[in-house]
N, C-alpha and C. Protein backbone atom coordinates (compact mmCIF):
# COMPACT_ATOMS: atom_id res chain seq x y z
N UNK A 1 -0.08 -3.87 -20.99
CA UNK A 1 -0.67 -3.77 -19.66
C UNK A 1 -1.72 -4.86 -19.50
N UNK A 2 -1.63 -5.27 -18.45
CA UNK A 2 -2.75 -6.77 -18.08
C UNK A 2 -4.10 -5.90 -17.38
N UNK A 3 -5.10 -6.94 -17.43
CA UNK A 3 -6.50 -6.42 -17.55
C UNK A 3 -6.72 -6.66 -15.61
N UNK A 4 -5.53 -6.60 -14.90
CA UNK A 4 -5.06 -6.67 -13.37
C UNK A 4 -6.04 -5.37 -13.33
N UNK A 5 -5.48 -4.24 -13.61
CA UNK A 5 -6.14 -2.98 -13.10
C UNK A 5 -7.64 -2.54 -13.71
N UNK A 6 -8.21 -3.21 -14.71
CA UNK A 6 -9.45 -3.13 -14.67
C UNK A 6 -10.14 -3.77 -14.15
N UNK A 7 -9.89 -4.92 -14.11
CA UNK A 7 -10.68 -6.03 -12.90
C UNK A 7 -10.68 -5.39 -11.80
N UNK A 8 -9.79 -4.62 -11.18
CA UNK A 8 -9.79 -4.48 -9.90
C UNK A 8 -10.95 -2.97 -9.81
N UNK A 9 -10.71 -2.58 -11.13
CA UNK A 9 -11.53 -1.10 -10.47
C UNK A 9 -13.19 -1.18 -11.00
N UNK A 10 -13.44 -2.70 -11.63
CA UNK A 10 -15.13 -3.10 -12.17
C UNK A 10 -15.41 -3.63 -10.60
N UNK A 11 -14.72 -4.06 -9.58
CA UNK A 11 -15.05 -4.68 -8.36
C UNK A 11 -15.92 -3.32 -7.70
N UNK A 12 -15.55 -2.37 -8.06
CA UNK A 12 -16.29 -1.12 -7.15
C UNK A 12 -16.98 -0.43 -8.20
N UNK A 13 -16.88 0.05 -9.43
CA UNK A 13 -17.43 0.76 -10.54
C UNK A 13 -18.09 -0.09 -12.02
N UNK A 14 -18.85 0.35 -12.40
CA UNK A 14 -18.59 -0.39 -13.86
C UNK A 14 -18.53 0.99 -14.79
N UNK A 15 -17.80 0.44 -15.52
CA UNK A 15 -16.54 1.19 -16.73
C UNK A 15 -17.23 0.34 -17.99
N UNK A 16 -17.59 1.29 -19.31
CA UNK A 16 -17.35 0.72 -20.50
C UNK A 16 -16.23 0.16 -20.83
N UNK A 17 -15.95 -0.50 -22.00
CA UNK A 17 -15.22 -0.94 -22.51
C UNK A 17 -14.29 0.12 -22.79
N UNK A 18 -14.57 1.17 -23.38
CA UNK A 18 -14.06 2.62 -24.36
C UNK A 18 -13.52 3.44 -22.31
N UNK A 19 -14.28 3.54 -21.77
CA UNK A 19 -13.57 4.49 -20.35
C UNK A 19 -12.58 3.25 -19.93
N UNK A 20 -12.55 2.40 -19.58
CA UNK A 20 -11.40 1.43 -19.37
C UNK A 20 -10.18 1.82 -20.34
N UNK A 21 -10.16 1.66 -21.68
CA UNK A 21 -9.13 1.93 -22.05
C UNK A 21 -8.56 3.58 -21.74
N UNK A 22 -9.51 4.56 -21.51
CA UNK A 22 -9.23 6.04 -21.38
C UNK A 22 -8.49 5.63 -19.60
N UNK A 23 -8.94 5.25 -18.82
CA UNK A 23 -8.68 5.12 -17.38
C UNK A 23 -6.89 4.70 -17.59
N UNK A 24 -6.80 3.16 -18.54
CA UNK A 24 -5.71 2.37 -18.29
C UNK A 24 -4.37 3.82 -19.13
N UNK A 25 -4.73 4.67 -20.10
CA UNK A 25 -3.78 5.59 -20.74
C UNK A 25 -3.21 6.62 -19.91
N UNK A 26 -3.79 6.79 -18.38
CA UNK A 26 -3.36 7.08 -17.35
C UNK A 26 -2.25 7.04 -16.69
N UNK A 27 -2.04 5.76 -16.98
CA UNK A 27 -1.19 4.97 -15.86
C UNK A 27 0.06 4.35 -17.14
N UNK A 28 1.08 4.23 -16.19
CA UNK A 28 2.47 3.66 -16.67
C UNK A 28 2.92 2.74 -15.43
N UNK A 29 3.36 2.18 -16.74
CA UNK A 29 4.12 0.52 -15.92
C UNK A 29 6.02 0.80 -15.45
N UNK A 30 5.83 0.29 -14.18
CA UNK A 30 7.18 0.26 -13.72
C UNK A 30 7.51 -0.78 -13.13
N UNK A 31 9.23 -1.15 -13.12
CA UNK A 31 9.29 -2.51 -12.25
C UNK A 31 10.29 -1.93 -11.62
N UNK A 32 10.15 -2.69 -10.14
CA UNK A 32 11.18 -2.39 -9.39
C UNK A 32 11.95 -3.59 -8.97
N UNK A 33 13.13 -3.95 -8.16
CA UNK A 33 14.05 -4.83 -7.73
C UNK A 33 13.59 -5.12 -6.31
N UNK A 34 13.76 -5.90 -5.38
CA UNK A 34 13.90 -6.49 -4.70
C UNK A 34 14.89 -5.24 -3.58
N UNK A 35 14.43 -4.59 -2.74
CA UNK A 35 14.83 -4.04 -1.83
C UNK A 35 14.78 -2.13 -2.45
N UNK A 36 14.72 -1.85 -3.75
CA UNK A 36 14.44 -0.75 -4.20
C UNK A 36 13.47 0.09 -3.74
N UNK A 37 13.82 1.30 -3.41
CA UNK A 37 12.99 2.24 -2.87
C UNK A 37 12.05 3.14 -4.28
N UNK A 38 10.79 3.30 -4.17
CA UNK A 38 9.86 3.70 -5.17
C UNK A 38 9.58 5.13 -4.84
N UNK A 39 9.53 5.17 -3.51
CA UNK A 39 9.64 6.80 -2.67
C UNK A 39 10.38 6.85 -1.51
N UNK A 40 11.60 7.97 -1.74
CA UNK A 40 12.77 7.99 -1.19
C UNK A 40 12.26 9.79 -0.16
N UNK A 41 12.52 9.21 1.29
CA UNK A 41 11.88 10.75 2.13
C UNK A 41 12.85 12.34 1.29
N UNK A 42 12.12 13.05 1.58
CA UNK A 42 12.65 14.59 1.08
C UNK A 42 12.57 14.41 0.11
N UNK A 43 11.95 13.66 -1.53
CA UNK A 43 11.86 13.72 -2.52
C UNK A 43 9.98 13.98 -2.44
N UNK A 44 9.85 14.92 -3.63
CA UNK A 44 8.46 14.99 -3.95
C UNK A 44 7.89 13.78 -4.41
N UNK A 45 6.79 13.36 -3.73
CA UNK A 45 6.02 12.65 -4.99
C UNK A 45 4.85 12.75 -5.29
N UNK A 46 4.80 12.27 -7.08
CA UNK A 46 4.59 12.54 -8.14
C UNK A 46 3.76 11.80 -8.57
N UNK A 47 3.08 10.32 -7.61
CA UNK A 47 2.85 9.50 -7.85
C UNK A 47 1.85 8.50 -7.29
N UNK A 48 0.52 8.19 -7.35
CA UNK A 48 0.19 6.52 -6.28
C UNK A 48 0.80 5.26 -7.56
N UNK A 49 0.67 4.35 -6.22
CA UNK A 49 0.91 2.82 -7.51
C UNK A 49 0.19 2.01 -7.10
N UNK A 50 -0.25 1.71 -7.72
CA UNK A 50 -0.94 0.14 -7.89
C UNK A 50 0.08 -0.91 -8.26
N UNK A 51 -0.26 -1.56 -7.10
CA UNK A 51 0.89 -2.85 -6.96
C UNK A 51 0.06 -4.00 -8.22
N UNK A 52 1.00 -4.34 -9.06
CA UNK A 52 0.37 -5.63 -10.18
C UNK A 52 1.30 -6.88 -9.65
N UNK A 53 2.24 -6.59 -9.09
CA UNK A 53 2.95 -8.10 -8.53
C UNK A 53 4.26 -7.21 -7.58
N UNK A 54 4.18 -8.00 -6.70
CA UNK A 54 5.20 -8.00 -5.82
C UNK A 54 4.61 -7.55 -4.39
N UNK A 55 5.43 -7.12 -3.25
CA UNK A 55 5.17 -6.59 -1.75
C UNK A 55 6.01 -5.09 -1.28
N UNK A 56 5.36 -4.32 -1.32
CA UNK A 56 6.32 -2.93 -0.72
C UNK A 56 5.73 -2.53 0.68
N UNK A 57 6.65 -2.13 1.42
CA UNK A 57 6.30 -1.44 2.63
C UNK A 57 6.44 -0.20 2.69
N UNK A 58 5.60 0.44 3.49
CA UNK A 58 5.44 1.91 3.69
C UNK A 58 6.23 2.17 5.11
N UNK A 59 7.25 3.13 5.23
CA UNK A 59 7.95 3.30 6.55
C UNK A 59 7.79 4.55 6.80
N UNK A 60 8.33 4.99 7.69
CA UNK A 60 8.57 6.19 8.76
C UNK A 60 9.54 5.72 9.70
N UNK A 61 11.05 6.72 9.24
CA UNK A 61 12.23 6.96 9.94
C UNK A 61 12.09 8.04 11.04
N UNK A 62 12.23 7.42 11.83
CA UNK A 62 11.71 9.17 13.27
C UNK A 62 13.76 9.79 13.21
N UNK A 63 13.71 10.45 14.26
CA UNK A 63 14.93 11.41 14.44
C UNK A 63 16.50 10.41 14.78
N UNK A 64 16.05 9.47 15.49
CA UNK A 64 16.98 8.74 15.93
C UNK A 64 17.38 7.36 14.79
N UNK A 65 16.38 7.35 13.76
CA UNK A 65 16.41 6.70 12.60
C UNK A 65 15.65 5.69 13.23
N UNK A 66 14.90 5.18 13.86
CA UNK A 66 14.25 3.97 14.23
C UNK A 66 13.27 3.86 12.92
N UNK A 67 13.28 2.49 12.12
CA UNK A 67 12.19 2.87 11.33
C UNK A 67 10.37 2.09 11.93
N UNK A 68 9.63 2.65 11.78
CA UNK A 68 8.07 2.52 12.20
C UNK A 68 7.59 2.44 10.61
N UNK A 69 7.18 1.04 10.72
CA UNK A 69 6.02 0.29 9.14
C UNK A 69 4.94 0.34 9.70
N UNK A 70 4.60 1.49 8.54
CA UNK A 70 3.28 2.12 8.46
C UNK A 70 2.43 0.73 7.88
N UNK A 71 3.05 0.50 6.79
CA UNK A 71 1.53 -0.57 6.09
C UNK A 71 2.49 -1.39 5.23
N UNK A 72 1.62 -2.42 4.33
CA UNK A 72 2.52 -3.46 3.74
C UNK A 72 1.29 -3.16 2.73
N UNK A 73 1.74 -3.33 0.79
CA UNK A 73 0.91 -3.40 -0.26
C UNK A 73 1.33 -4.19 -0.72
N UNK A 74 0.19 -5.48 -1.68
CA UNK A 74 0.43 -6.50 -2.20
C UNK A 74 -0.48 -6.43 -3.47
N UNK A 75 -0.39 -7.16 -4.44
CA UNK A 75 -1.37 -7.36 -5.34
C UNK A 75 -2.09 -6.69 -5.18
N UNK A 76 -2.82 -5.80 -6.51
CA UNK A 76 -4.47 -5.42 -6.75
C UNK A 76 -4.77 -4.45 -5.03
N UNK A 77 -3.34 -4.15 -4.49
CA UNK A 77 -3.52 -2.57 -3.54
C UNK A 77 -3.03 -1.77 -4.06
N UNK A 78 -2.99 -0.32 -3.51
CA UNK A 78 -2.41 0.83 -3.97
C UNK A 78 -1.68 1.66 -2.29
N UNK A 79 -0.65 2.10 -2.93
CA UNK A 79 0.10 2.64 -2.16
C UNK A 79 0.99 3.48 -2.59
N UNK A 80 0.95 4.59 -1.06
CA UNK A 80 1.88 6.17 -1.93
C UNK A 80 1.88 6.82 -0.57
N UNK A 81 2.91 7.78 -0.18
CA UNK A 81 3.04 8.65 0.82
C UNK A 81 2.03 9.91 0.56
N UNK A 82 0.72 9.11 1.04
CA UNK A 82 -0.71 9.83 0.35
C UNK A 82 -0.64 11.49 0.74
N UNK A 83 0.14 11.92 2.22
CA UNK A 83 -0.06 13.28 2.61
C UNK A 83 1.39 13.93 1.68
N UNK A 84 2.38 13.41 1.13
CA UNK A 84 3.08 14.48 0.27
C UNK A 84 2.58 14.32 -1.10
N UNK A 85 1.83 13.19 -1.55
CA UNK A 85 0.93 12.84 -2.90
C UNK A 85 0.09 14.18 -2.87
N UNK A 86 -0.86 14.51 -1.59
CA UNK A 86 -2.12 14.98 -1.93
C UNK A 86 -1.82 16.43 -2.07
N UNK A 87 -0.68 16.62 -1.06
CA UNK A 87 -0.22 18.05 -1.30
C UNK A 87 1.04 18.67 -1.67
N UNK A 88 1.73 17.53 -2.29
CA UNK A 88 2.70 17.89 -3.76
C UNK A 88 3.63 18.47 -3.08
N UNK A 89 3.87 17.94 -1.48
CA UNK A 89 5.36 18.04 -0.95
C UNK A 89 6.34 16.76 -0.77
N UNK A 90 7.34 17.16 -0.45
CA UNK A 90 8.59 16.28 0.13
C UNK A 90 8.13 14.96 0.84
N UNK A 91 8.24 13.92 0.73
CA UNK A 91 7.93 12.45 1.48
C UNK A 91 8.73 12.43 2.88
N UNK A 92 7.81 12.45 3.40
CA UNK A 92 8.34 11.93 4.96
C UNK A 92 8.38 10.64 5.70
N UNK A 93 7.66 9.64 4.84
CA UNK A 93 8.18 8.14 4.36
C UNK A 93 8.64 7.57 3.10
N UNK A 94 9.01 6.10 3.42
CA UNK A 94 9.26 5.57 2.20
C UNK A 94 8.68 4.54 1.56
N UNK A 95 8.86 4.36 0.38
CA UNK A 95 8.23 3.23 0.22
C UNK A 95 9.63 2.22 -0.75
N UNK A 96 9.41 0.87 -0.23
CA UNK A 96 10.55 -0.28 0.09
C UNK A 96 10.12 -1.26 -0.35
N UNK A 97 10.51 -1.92 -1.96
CA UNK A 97 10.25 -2.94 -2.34
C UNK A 97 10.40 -4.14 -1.15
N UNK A 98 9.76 -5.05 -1.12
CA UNK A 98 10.28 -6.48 0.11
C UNK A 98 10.27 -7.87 -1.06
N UNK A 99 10.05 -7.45 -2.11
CA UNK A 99 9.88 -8.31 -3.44
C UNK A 99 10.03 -7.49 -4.35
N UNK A 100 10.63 -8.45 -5.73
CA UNK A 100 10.61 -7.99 -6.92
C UNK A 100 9.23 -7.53 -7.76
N UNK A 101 8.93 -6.13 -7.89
CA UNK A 101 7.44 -5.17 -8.07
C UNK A 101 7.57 -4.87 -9.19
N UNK A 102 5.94 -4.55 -9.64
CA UNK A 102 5.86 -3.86 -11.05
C UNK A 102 4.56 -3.69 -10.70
N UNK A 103 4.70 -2.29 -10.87
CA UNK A 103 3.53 -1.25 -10.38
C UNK A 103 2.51 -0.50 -11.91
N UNK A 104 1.55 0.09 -11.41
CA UNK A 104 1.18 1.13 -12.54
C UNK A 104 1.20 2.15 -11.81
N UNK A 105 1.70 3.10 -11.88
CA UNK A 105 2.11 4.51 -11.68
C UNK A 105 0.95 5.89 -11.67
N UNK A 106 0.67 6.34 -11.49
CA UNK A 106 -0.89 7.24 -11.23
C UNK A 106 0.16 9.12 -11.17
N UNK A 107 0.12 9.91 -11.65
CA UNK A 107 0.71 10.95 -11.56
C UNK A 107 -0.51 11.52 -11.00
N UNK A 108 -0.05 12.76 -10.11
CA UNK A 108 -0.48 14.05 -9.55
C UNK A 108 -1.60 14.53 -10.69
N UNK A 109 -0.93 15.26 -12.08
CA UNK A 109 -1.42 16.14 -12.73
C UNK A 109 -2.61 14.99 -13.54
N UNK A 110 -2.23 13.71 -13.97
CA UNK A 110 -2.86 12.87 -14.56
C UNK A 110 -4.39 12.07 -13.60
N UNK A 111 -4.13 12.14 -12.13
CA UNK A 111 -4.63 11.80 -10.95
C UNK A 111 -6.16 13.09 -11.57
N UNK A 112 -5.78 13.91 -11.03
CA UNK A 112 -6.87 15.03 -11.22
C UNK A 112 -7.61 15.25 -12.89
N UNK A 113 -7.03 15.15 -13.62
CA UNK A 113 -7.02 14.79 -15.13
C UNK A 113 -8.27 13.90 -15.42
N UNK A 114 -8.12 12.20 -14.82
CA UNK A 114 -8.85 10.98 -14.77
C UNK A 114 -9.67 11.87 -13.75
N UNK A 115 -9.91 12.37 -12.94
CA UNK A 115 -11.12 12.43 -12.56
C UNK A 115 -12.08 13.55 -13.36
N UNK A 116 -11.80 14.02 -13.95
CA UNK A 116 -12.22 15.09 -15.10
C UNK A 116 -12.90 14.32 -15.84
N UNK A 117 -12.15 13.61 -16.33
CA UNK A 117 -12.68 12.81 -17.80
C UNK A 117 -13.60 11.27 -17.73
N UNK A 118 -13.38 10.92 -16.44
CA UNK A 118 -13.93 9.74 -16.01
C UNK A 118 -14.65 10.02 -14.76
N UNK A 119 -15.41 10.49 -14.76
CA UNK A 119 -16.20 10.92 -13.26
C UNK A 119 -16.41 9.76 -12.11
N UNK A 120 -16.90 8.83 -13.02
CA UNK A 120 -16.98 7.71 -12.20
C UNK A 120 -16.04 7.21 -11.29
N UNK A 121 -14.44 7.86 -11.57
CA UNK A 121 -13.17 7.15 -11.28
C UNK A 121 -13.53 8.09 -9.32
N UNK A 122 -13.92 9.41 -9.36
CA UNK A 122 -14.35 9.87 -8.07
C UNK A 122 -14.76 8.83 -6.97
N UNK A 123 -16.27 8.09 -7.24
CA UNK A 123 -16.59 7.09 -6.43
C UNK A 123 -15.61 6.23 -5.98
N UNK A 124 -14.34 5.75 -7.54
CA UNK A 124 -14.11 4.42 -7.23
C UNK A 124 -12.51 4.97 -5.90
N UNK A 125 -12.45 5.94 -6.13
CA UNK A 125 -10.94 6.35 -5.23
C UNK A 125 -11.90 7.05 -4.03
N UNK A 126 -12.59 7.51 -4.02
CA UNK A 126 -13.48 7.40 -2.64
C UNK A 126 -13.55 6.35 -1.58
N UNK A 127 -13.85 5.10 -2.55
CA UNK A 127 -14.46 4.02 -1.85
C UNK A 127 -12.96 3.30 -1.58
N UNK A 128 -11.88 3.62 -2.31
CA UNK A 128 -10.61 3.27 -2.10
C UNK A 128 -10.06 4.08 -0.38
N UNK A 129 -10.36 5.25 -0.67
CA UNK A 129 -9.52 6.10 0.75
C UNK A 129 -10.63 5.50 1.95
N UNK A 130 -11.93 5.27 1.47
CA UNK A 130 -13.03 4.71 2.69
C UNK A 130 -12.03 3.66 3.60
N UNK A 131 -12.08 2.92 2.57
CA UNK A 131 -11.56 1.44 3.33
C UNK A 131 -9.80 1.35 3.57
N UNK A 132 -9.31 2.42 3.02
CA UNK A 132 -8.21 2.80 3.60
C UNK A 132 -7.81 3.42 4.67
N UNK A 133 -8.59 4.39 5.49
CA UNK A 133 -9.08 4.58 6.64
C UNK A 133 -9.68 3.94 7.43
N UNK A 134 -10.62 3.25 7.51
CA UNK A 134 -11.01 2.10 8.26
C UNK A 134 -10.10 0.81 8.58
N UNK A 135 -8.86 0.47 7.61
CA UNK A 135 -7.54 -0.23 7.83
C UNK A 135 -6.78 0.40 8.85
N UNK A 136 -6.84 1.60 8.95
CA UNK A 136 -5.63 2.15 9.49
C UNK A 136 -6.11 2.67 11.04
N UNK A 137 -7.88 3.02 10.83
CA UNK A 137 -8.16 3.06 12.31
C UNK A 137 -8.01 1.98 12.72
N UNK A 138 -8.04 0.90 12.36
CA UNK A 138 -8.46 -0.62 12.86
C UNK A 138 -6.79 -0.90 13.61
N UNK A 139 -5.79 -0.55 12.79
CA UNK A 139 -4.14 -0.87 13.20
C UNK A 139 -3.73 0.22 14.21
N UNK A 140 -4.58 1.41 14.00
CA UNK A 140 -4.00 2.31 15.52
C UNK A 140 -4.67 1.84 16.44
N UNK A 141 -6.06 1.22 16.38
CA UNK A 141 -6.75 0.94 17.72
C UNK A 141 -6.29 -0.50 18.61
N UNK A 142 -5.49 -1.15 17.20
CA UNK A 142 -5.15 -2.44 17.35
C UNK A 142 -3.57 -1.92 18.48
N UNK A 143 -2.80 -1.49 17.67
CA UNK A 143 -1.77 -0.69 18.70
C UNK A 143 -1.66 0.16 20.09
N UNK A 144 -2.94 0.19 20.23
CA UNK A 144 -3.17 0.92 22.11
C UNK A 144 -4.27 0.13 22.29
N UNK A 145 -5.13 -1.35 22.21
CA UNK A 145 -6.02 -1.76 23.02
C UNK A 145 -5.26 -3.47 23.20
N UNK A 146 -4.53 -3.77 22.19
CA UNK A 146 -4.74 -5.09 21.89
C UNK A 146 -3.30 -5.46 22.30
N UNK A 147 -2.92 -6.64 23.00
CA UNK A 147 -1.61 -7.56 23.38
C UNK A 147 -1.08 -8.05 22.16
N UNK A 148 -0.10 -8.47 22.23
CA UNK A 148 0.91 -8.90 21.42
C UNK A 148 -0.01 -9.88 20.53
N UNK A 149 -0.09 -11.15 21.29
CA UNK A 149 -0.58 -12.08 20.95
C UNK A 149 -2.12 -11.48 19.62
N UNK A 150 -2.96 -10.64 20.44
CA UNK A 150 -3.99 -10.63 19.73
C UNK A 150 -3.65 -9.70 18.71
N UNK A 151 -2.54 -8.81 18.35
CA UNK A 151 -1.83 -7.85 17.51
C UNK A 151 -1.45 -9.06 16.30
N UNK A 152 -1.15 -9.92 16.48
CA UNK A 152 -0.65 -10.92 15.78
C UNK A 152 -1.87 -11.87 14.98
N UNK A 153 -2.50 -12.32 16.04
CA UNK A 153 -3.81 -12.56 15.27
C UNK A 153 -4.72 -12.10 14.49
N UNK A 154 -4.86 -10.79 14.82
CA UNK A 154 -5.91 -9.98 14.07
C UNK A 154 -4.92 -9.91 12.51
N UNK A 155 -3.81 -9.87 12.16
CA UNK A 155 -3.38 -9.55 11.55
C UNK A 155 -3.06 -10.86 10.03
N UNK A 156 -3.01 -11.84 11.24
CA UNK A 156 -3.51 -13.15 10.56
C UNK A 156 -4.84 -13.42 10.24
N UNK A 157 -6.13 -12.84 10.62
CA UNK A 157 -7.11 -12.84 10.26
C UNK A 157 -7.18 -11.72 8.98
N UNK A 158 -6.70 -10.66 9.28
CA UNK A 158 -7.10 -9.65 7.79
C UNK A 158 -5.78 -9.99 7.06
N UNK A 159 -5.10 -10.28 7.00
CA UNK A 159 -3.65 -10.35 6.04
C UNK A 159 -3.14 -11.77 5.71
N UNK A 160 -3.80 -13.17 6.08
CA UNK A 160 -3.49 -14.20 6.12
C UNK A 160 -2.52 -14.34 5.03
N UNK A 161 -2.30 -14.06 3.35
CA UNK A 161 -1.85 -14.09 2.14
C UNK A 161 -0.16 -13.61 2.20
N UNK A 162 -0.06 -12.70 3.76
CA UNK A 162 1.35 -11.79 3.80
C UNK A 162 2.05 -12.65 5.22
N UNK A 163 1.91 -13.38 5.73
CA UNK A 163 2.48 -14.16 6.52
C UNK A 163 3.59 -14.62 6.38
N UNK A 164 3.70 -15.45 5.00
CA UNK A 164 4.81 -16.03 4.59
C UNK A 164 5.86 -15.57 3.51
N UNK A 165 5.12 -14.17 3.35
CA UNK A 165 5.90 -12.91 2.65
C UNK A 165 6.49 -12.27 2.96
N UNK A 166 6.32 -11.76 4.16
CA UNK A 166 7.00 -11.08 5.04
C UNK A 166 8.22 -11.39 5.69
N UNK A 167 8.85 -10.74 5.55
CA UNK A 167 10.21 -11.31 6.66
C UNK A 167 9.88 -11.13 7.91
N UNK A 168 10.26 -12.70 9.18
CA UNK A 168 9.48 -12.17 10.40
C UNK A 168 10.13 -10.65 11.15
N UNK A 169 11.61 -10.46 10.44
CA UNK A 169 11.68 -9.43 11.31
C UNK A 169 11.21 -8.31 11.27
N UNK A 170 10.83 -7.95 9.55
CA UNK A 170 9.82 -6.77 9.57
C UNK A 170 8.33 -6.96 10.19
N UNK A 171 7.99 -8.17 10.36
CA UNK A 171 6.48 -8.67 10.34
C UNK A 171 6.53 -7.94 12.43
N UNK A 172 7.51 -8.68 12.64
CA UNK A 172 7.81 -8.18 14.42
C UNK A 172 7.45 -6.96 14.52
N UNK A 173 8.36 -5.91 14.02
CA UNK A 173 8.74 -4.52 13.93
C UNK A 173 7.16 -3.85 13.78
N UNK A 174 6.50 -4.58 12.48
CA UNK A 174 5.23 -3.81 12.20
C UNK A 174 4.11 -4.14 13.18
N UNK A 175 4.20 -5.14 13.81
CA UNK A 175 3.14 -5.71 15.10
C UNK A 175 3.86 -5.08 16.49
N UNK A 176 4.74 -4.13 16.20
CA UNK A 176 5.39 -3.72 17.74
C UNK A 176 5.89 -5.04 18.54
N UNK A 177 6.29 -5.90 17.89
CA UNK A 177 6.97 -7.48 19.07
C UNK A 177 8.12 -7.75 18.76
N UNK A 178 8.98 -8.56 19.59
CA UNK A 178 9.97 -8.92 19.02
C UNK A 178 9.83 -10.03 17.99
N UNK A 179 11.40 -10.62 17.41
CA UNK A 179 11.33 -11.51 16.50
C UNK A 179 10.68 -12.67 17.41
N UNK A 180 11.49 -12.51 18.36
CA UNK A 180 11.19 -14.40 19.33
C UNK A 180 9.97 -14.30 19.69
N UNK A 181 9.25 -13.39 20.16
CA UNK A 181 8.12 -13.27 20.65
C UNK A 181 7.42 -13.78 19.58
N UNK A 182 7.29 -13.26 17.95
CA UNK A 182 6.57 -13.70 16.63
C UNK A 182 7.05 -15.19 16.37
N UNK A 183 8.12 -15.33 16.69
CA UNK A 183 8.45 -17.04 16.15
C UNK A 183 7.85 -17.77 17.39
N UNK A 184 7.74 -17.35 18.50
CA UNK A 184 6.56 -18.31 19.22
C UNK A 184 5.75 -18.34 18.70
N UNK A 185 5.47 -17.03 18.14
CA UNK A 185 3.04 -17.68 18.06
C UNK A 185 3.13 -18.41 16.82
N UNK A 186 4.50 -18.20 15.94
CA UNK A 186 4.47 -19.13 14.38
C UNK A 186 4.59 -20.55 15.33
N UNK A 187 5.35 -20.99 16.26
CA UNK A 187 4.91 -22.26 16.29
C UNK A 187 4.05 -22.67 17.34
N UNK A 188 3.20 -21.92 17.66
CA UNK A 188 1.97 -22.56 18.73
C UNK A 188 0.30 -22.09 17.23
N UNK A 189 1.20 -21.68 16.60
CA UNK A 189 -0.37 -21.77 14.91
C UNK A 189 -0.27 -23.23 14.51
């Protein structure tokens, strides 16, 4: 395991040397493929991940199957269908490799476990759901105040790194625009 996931969690906490290694015995390494689903809807999960390389998207299939992208995780983020995570039901999204991934894996029973034994780990997934909420008010408010154009920008301002990661047609889909509409503002940038 690479020292990816302790770096990332000394950015908000500091960890001995000795709780770092107790934190990292937590977690298991997985890789996924290139279009592989990590959480498949009506399956429990069991699981958050911390993305160590690659891009997954978070969806929501409504009745008519339209799918709605909830969020995009890249490097040194974490991502999980947090409301069947927190309460150990059935997924009502998915989550969708868009690159070849390799995650560390966080279990339910192990989740609650690390916070037992590492108290400190409380603050640091606190300060994780903080600013995970403040992302997501920021993308619903962005979705009922803001035009296409500025839906697109703002998104290039906080996400600049996922631009050229993204496929534009999911990138469309997740900004509510069409493709042509997004391949204009790519060539008036």
């Amino acid at each position: 395991m690479t020292n990816i996931l302790a770096n990332h969690i000394q950015k908000i906490i500091n960890l001995s040397e000795s709780e770092i290694e107790h934190v990292r015995s937590f977690f298991t390494e997985e890789y996924f493929q290139k279009k592989d689903f990590i959480i498949r809807e009506n399956y429990k999960v069991e699981h958050v991940y911390f993305i160590i390389s690659g891009l997954v998207k978070l969806s929501y299939y409504d009745k008519e199957g339209k799918e709605h992208i909830i969020s995009f995780a890249m490097e040194d983020w974490w991502e999980s269908d947090y409301m069947a995570f927190y309460t150990q039901t059935k997924a009502t999204q998915v989550l969708q490799c868009l690159e070849k991934t390799t995650v560390l894996k966080l279990s339910y029973k192990d989740y609650h476990q690390l916070l037992k034994e590492v108290p400190k780990m409380v603050e640091f997934f606190l300060s994780k759901a903080v600013n995970g909420h403040i992302s997501n008010q920021r993308r619903i408010l962005s979705l009922m105040t803001l035009d296409a154009k500025e839906r697109y920008e703002q998104f290039l301002k906080y996400y600049p790194s996922l631009i050229q990661r993204i496929p534009k047609t999911t990138l469309a889909a997740y900004l509510g625009l069409s493709r042509e509409t997004l391949s204009r503002f790519f060539r008036e940038s």
